[in-house]
Structures are given as structure tokens and as C-alpha cells.
PDB file of N, CA and C in Angstrom:
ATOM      1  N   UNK A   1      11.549   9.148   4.994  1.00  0.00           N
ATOM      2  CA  UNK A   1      10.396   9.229   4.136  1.00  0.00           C
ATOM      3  C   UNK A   1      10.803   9.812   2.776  1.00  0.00           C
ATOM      4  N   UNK A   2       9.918   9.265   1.716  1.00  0.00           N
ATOM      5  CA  UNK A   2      10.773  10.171   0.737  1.00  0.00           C
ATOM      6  C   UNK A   2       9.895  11.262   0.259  1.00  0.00           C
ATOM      7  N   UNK A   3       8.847  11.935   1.007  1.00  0.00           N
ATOM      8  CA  UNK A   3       8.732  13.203   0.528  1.00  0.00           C
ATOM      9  C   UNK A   3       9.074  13.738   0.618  1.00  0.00           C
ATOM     10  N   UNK A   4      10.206  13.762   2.335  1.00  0.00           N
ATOM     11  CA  UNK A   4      10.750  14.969   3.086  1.00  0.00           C
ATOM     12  C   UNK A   4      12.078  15.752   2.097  1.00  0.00           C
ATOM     13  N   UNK A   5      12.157  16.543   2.114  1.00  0.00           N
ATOM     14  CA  UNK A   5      13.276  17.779   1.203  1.00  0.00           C
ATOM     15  C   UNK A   5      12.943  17.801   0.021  1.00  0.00           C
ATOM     16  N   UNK A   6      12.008  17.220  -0.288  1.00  0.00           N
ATOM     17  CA  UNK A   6      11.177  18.292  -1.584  1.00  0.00           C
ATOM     18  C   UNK A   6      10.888  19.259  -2.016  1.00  0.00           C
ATOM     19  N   UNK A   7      11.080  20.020  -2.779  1.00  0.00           N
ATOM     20  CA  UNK A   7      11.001  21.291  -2.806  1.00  0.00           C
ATOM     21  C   UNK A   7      10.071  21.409  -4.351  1.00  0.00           C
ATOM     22  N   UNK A   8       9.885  20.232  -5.230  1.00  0.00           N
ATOM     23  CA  UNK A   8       8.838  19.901  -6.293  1.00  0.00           C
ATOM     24  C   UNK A   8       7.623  20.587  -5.947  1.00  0.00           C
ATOM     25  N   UNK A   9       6.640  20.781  -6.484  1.00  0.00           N
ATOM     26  CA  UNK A   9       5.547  20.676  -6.604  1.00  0.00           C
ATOM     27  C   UNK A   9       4.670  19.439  -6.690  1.00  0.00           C
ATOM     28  N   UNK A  10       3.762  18.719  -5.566  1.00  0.00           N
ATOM     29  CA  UNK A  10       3.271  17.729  -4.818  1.00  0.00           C
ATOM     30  C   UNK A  10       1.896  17.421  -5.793  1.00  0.00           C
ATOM     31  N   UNK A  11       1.482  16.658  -6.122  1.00  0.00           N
ATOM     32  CA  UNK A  11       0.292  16.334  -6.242  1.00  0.00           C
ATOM     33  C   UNK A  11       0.035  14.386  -6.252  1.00  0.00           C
ATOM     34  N   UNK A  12      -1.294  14.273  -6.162  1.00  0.00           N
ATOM     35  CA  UNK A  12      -1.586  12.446  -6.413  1.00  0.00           C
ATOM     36  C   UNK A  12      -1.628  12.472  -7.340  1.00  0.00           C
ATOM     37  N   UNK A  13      -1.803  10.761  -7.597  1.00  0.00           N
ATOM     38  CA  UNK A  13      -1.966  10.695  -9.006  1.00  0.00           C
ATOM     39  C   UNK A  13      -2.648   9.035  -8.623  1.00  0.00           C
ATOM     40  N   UNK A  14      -3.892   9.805  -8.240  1.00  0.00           N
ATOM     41  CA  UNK A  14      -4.860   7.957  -8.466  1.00  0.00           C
ATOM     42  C   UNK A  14      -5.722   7.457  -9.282  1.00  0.00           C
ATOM     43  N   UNK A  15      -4.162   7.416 -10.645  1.00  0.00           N
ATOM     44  CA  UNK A  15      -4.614   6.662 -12.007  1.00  0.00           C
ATOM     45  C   UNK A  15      -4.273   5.019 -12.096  1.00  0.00           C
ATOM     46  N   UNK A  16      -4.472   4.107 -12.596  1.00  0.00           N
ATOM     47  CA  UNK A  16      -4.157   2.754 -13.378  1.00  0.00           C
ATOM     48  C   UNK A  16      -4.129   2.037 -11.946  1.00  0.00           C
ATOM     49  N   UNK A  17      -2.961   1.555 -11.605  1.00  0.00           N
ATOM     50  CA  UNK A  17      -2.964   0.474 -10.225  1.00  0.00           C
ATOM     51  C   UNK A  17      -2.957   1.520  -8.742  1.00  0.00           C
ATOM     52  N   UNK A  18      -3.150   2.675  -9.162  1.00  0.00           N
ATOM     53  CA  UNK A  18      -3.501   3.105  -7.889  1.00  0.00           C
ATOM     54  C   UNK A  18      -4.542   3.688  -7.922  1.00  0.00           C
ATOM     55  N   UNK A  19      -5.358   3.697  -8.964  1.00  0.00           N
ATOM     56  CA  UNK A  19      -7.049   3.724  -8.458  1.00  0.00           C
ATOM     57  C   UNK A  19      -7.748   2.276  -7.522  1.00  0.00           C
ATOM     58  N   UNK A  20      -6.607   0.992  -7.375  1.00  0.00           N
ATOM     59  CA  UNK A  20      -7.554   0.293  -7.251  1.00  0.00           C
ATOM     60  C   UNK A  20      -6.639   0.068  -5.413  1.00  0.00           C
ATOM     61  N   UNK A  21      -5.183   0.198  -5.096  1.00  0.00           N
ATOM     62  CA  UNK A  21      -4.342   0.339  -4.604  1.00  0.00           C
ATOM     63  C   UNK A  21      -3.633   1.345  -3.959  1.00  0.00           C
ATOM     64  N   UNK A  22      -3.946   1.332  -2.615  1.00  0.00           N
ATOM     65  CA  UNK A  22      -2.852   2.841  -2.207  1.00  0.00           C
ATOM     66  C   UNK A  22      -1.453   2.841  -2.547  1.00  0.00           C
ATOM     67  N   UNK A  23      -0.771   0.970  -1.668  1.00  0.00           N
ATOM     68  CA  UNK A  23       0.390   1.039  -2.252  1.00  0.00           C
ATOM     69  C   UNK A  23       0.676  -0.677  -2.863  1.00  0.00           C
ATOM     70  N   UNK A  24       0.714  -0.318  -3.946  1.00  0.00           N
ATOM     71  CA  UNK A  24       0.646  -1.476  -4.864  1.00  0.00           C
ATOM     72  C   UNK A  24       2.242  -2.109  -4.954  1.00  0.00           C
ATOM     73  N   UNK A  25       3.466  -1.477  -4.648  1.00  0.00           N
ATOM     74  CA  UNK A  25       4.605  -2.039  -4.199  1.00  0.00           C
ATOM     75  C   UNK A  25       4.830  -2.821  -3.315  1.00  0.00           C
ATOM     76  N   UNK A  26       4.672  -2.357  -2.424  1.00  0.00           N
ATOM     77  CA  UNK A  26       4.088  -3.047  -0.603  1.00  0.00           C
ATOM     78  C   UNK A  26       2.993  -4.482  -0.947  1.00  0.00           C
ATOM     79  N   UNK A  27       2.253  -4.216  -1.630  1.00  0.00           N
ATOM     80  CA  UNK A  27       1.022  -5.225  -1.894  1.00  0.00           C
ATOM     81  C   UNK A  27       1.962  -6.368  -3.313  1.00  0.00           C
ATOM     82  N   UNK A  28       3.234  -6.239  -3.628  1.00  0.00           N
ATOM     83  CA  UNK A  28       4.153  -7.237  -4.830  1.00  0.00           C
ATOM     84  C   UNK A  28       4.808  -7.514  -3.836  1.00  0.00           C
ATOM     85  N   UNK A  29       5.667  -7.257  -2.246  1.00  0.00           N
ATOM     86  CA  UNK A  29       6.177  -7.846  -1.972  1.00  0.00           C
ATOM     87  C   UNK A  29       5.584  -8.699  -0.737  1.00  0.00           C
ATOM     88  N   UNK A  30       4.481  -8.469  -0.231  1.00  0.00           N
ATOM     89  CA  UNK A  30       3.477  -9.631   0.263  1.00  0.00           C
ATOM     90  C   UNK A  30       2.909 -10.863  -0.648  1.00  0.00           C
ATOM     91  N   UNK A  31       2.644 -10.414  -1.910  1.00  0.00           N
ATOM     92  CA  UNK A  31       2.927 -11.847  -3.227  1.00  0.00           C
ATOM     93  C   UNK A  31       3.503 -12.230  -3.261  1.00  0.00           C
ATOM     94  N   UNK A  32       5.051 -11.840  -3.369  1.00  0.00           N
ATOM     95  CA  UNK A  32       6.080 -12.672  -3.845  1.00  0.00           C
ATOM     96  C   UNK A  32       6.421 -13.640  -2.596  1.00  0.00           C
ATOM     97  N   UNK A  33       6.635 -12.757  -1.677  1.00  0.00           N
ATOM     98  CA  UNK A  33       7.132 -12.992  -0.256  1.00  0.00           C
ATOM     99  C   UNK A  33       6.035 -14.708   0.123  1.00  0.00           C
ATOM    100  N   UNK A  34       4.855 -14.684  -0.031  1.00  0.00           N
ATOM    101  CA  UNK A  34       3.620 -15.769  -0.160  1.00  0.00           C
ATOM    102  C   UNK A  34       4.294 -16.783  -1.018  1.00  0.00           C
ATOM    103  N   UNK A  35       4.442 -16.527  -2.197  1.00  0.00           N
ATOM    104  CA  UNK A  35       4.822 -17.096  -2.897  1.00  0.00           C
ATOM    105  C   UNK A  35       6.094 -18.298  -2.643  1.00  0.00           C
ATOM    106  N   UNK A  36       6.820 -17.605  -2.643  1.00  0.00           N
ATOM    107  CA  UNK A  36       8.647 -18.195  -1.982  1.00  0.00           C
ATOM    108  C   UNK A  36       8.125 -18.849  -0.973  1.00  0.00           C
ATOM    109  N   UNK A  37       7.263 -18.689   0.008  1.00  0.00           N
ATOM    110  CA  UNK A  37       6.810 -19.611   1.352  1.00  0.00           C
ATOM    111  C   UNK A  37       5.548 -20.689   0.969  1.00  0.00           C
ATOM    112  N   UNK A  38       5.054 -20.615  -0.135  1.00  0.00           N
ATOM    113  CA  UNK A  38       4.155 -21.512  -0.399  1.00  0.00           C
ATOM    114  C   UNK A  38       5.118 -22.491  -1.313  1.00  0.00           C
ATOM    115  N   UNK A  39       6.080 -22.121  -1.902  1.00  0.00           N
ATOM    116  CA  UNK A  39       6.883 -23.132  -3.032  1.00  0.00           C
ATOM    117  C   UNK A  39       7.955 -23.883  -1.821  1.00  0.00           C
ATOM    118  N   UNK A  40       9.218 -22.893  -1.061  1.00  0.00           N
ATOM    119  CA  UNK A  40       9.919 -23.433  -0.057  1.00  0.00           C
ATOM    120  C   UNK A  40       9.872 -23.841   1.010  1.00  0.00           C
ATOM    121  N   UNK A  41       8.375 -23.852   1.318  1.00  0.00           N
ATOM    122  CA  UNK A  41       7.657 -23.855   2.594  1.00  0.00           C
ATOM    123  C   UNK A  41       8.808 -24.039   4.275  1.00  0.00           C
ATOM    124  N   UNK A  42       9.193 -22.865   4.104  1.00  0.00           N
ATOM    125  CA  UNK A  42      10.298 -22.871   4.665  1.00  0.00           C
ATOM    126  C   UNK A  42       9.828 -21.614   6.458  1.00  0.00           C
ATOM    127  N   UNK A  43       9.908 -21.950   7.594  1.00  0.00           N
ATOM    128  CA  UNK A  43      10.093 -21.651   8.720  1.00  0.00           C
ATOM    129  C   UNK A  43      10.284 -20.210   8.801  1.00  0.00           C
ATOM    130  N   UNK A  44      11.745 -20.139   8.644  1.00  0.00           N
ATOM    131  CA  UNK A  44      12.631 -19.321   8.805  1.00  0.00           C
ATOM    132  C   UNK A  44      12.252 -17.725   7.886  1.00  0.00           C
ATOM    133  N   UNK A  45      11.620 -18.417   6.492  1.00  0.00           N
ATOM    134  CA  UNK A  45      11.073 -17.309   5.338  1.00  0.00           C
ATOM    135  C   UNK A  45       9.335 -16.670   5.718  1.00  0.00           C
ATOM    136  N   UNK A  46       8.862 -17.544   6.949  1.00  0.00           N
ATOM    137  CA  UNK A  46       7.580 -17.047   7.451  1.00  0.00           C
ATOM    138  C   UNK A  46       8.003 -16.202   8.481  1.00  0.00           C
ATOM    139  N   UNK A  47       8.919 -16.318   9.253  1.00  0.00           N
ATOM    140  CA  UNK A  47       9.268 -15.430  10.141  1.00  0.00           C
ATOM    141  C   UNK A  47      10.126 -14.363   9.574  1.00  0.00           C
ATOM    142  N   UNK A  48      10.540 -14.097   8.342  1.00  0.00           N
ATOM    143  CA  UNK A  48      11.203 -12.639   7.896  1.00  0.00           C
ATOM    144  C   UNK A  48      10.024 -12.348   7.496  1.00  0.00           C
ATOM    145  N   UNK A  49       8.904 -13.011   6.810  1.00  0.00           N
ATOM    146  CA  UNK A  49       7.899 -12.225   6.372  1.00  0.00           C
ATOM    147  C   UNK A  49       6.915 -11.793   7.189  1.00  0.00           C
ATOM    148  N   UNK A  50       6.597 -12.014   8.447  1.00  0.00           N
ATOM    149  CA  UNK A  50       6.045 -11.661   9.450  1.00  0.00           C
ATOM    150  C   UNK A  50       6.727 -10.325   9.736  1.00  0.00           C
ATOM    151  N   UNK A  51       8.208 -10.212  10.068  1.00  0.00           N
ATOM    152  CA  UNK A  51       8.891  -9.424  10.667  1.00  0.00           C
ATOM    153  C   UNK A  51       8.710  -8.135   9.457  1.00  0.00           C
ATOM    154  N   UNK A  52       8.813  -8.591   8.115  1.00  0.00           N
ATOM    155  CA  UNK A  52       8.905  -7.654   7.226  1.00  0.00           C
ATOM    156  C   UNK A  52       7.328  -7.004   6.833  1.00  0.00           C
ATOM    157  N   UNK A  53       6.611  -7.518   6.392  1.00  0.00           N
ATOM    158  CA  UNK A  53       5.496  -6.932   6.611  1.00  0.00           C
ATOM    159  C   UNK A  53       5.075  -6.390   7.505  1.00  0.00           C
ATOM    160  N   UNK A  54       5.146  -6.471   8.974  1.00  0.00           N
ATOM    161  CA  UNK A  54       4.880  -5.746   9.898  1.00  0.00           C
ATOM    162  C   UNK A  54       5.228  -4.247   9.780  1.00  0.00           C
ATOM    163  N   UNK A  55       7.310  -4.438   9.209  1.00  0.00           N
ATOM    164  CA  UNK A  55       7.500  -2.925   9.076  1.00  0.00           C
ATOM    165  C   UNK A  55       6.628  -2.601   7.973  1.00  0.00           C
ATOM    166  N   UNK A  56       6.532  -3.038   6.798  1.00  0.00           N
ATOM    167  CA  UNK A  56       5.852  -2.320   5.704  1.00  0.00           C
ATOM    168  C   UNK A  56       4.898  -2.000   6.237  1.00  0.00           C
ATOM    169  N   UNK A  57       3.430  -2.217   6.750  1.00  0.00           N
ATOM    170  CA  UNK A  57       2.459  -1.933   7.222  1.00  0.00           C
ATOM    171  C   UNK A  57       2.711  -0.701   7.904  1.00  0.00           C
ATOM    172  N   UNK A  58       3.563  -0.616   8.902  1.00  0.00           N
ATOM    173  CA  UNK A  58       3.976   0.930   9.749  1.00  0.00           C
ATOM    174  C   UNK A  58       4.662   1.580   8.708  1.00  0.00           C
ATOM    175  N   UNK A  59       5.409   1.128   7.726  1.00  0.00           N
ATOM    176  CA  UNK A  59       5.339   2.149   6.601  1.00  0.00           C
ATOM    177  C   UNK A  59       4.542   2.971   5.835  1.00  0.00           C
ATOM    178  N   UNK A  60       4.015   2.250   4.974  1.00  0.00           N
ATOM    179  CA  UNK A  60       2.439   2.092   5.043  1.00  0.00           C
ATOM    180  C   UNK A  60       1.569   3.465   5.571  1.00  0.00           C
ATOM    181  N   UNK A  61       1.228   3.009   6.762  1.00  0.00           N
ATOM    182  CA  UNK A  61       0.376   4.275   7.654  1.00  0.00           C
ATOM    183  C   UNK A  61       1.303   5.277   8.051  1.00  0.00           C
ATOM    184  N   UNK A  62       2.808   5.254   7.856  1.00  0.00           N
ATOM    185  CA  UNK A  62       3.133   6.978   8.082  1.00  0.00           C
ATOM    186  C   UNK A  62       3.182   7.078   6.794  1.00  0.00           C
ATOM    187  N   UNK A  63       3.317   6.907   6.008  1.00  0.00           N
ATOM    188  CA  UNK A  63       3.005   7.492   4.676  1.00  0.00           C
ATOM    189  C   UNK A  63       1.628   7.681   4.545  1.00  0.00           C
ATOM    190  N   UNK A  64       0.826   7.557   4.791  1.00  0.00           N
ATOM    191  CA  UNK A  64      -0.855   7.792   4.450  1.00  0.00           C
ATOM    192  C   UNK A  64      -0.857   8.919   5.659  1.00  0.00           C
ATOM    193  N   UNK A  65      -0.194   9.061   7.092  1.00  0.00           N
ATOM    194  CA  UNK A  65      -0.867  10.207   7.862  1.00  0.00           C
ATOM    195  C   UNK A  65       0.321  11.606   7.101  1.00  0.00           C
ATOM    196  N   UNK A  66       1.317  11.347   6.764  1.00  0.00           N
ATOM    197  CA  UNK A  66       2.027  12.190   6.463  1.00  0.00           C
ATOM    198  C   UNK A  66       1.057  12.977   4.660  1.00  0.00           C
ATOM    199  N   UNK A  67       0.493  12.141   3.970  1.00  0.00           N
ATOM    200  CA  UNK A  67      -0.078  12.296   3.087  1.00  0.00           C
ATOM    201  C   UNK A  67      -1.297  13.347   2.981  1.00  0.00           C
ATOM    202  N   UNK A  68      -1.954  12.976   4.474  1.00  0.00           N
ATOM    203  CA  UNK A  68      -3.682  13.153   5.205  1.00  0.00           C
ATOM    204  C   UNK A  68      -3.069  14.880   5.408  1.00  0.00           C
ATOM    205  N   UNK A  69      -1.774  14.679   5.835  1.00  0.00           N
ATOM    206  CA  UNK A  69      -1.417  16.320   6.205  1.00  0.00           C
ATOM    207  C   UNK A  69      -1.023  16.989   5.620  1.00  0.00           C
ATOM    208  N   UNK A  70      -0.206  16.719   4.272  1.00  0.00           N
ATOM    209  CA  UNK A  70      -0.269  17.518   3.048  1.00  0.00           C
ATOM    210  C   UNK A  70      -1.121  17.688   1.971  1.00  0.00           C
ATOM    211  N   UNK A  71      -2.381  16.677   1.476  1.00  0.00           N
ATOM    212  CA  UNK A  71      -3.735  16.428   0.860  1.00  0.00           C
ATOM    213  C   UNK A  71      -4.738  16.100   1.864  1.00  0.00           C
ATOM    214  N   UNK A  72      -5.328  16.729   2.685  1.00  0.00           N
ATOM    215  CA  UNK A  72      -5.972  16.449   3.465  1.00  0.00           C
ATOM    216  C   UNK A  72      -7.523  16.185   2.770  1.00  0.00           C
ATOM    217  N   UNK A  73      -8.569  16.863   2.040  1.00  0.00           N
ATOM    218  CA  UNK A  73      -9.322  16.212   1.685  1.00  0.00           C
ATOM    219  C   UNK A  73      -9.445  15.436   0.365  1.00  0.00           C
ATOM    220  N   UNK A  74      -8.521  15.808  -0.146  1.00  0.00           N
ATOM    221  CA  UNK A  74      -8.033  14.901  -1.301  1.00  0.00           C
ATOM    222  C   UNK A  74      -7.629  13.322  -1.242  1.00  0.00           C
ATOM    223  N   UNK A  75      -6.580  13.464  -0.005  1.00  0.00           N
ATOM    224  CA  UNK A  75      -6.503  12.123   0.220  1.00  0.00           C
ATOM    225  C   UNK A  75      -7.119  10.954   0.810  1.00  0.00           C
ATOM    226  N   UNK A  76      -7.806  11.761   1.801  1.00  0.00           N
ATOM    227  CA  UNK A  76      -9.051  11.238   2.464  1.00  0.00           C
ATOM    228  C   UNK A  76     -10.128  10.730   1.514  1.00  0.00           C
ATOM    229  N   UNK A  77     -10.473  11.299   0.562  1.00  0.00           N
ATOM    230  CA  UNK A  77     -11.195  10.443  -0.160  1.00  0.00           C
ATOM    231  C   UNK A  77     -10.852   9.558  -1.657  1.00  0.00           C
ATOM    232  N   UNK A  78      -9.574   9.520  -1.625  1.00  0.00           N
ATOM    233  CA  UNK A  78      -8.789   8.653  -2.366  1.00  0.00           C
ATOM    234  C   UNK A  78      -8.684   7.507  -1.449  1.00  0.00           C
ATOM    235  N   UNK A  79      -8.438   7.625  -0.109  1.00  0.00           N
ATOM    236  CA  UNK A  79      -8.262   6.240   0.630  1.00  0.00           C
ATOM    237  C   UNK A  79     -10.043   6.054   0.913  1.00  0.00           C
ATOM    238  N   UNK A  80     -11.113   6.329   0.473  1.00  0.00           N
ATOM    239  CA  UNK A  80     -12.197   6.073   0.885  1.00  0.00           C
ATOM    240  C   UNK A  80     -12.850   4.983  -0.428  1.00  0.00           C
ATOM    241  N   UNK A  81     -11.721   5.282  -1.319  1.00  0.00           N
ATOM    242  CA  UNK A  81     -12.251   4.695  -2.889  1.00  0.00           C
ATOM    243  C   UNK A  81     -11.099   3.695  -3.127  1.00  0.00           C
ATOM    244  N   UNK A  82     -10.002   3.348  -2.552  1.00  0.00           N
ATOM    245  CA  UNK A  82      -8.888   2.539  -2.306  1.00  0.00           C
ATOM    246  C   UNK A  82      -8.959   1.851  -1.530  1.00  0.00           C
ATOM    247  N   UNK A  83      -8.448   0.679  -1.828  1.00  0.00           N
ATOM    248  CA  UNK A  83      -8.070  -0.080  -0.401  1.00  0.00           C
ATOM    249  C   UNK A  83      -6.280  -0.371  -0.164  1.00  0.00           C
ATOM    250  N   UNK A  84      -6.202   0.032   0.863  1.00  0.00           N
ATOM    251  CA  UNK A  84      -4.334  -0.145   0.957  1.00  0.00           C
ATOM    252  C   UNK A  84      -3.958  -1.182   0.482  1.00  0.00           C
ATOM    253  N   UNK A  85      -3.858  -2.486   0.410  1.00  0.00           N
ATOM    254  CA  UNK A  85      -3.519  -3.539  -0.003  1.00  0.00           C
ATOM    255  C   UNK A  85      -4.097  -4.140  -1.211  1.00  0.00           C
ATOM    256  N   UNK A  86      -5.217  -4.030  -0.280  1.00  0.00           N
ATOM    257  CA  UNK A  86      -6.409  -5.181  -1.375  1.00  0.00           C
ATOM    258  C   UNK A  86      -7.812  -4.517  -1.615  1.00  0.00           C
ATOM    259  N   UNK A  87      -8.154  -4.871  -2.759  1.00  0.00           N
ATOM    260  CA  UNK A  87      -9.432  -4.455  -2.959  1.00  0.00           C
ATOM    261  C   UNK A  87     -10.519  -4.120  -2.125  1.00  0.00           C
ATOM    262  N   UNK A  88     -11.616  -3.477  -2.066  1.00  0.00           N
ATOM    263  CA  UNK A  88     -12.585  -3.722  -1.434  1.00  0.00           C
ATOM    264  C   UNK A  88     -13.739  -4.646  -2.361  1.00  0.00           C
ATOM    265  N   UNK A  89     -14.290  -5.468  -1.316  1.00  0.00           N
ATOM    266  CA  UNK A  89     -15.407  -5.845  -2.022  1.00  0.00           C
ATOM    267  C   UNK A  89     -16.495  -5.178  -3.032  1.00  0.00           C
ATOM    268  N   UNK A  90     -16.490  -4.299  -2.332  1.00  0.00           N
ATOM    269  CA  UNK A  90     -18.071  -3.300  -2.827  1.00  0.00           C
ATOM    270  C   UNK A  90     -17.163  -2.767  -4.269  1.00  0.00           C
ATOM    271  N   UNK A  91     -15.492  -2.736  -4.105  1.00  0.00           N
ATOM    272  CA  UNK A  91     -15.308  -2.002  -5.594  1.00  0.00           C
ATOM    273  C   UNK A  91     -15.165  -3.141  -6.329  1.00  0.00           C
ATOM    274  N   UNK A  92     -15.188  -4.400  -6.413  1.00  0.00           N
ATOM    275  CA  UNK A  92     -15.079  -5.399  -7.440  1.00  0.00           C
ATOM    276  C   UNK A  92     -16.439  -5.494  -7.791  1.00  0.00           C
ATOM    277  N   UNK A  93     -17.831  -5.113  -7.155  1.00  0.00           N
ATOM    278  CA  UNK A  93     -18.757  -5.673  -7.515  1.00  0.00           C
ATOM    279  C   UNK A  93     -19.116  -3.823  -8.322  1.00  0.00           C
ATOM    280  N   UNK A  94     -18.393  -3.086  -7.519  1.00  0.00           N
ATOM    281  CA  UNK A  94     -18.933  -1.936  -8.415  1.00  0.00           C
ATOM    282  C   UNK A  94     -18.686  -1.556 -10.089  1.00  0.00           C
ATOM    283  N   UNK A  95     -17.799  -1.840 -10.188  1.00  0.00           N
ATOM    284  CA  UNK A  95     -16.624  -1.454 -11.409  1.00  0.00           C
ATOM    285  C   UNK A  95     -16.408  -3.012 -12.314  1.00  0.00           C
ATOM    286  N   UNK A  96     -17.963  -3.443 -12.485  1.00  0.00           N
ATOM    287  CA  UNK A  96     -18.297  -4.855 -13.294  1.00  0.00           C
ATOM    288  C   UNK A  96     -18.268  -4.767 -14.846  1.00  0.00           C
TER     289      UNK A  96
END
């Protein structure tokens, strides 16, 4: 993980693509990854991306419980106004 041996001073920061995004890295390589399989429409590139997103996703959620336990109500309601991947509906229609 890369918070672990930190010895910094910790805080969020859910400004610009991560007001709308928990993890907006994770959410470029499910695009691209789409992408390359919609142009090469290739077998073999649906099954690394199956395999690979899966880990990201369990990435993903230990980073958000490891998060919940160092910002506990902070983060909790940053992921209540976020959506991990993708938008929520209610915030595209909110933020018009």
C-alpha cells in the first residue's frame, strides 16, 4: 500500500477530479483498457482486462477501508459525495 511507512502528515484532498472520483487512475485504465478492446477486438485483451480490473477493484476497497481507518468521518462522507469509478446520477443532475 502506499500509505504504509509514512511518517508525513496525512490529509484528503477532494478537489478537481476527485470531487467527482475516488480513484480517477483506476477509472483511465478501465478507458483505455475498453478502448484497445473495442478498436482490437481481441479475446485474449478481454480476459487481461477482466483479470486486471478485478485486482484493481480489490485495490480499490483496501485502499478506501484502510482510508475509513485513518479519516474515519471524513472519509465516509467524501465516499458519500463520490462515486469510486463513476459518477452518481443524482450528482450529474445536481451540479447542473
Amino acid at each position: 500500500y502506499p500509505i504504509h511507512g509514512t511518517t508525513q502528515k496525512r490529509k484528503l484532498v477532494p478537489t478537481r477530479i476527485y470531487s467527482k472520483f475516488r480513484h480517477p487512475i483506476y477509472l483511465s485504465f478501465y478507458l483505455i483498457c475498453f478502448g484497445f478492446l473495442f478498436v482490437l477486438q481481441d479475446w485474449l485483451l478481454l480476459g487481461l482486462l477482466i483479470i486486471g480490473g478485478i485486482g484493481l477493484y480489490i485495490q480499490a476497497l483496501n485502499e478506501e477501508k484502510e482510508l475509513l481507518e485513518i479519516f474515519p468521518q471524513k472519509y465516509l462522507n467524501y465516499m458519500k459525495s463520490t462515486g469510486r469509478f463513476f459518477l452518481y446520477p443524482e450528482i450529474i443532475f445536481l451540479h447542473k
